[in-house]
Every structure is written in structure tokens, then in C-alpha cells.
Protein backbone atom coordinates (compact mmCIF):
# COMPACT_ATOMS: atom_id res chain seq x y z
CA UNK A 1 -15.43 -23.85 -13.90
CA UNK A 2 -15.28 -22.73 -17.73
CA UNK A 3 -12.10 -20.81 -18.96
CA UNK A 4 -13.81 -17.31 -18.85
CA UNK A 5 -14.78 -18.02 -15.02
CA UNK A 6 -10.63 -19.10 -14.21
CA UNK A 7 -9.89 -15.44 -16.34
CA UNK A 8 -11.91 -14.16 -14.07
CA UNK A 9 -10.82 -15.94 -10.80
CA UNK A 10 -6.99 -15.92 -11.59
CA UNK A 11 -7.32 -11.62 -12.67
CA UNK A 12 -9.38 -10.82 -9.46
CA UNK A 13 -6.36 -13.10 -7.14
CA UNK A 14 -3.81 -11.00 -9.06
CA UNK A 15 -5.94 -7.87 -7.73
CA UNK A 16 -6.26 -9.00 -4.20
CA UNK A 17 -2.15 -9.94 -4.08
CA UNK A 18 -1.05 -6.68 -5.57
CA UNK A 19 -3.68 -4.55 -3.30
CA UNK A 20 -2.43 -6.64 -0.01
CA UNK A 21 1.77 -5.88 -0.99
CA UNK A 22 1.13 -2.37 -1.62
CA UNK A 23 -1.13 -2.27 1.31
CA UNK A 24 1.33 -0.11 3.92
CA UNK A 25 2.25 2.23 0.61
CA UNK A 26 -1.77 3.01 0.51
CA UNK A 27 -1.98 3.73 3.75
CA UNK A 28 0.73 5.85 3.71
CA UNK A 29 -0.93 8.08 0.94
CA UNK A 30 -4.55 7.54 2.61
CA UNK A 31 -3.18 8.99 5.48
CA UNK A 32 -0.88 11.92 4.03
CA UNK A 33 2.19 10.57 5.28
CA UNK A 34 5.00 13.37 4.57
CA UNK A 35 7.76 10.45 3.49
CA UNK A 36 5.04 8.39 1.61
CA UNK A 37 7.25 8.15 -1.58
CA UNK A 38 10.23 6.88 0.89
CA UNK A 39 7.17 3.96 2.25
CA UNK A 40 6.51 3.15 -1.18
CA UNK A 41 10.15 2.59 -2.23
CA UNK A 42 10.96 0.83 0.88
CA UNK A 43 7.03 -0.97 -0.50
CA UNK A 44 8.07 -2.18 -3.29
CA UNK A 45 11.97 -2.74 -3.01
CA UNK A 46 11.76 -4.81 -0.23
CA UNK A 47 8.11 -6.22 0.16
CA UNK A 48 8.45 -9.63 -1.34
CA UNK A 49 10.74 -10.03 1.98
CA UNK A 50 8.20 -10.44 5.10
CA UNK A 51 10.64 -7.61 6.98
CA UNK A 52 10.56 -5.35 4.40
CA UNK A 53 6.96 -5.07 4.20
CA UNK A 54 6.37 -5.39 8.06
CA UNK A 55 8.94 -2.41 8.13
CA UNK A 56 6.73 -0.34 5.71
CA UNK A 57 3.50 -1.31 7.71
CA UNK A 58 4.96 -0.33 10.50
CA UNK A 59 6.72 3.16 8.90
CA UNK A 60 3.08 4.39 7.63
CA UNK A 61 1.01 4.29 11.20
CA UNK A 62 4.44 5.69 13.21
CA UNK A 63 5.29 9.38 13.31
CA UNK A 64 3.05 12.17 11.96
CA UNK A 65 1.08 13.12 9.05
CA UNK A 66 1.03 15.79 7.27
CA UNK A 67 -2.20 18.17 7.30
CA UNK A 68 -3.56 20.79 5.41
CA UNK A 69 -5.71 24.07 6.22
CA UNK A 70 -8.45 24.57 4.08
CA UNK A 71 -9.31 28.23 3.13
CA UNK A 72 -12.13 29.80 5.17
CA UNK A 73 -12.34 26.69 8.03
């Protein structure tokens, strides 16, 4: 593999690791989560610990999310 090809490689890795640790803070804001800024503190203070980031996971599918009423539906 030429250099451009290991840019490539190494800068889509980066991508994939940083998508996968702020995985539960995405899925807190996919899903409207009301405390979604608390998830993504909790995200990225503690993530690089396996608990912290299991606890975030687990935060962002428990409890309710918030919803919004469209005009006129």
C-alpha cells in the first residue's frame, strides 16, 4: 500500500473509532433524549473507561424521550 492509500486507511480508522466512542451520545440526540447533553458529558468524560461508556449506552435507550407536536398533525 502507497502512502496516500495508509492517509487514507489510518483517517477513515480515526473516523470509525471516534463514531463508535461517541456512539451512545448519537443515539441520545437521534433519539431526542431530554438529558442528551448530560449523555454526552458522561460520553466523553468517562468513555475511554469501558463503564463509563457502557453507562452512557445504557443512559440513552433507558427512560423517555422527549417529543414534539407538529402544527396541524
Amino acid at each position: 500500500m502507497d502512502e496516500f492509500g495508509q492517509s487514507i486507511f489510518w483517517a477513515l480508522t480515526a473516523f470509525a473509532v471516534t463514531v463508535l466512542y461517541l456512539l451512545p451520545s448519537i443515539l441520545a440526540f437521534a433519539r431526542n433524549r431530554g438529558d442528551r447533553l448530560k449523555i454526552l458529558v458522561l460520553n466523553v468524560a468517562f468513555g475511554w473507561t469501558l463503564v463509563g461508556w457502557l453507562a452512557a449506552l445504557i443512559w440513552c435507550f433507558s427512560g423517555e424521550v422527549e417529543t414534539t407536536l407538529k402544527e396541524g398533525a
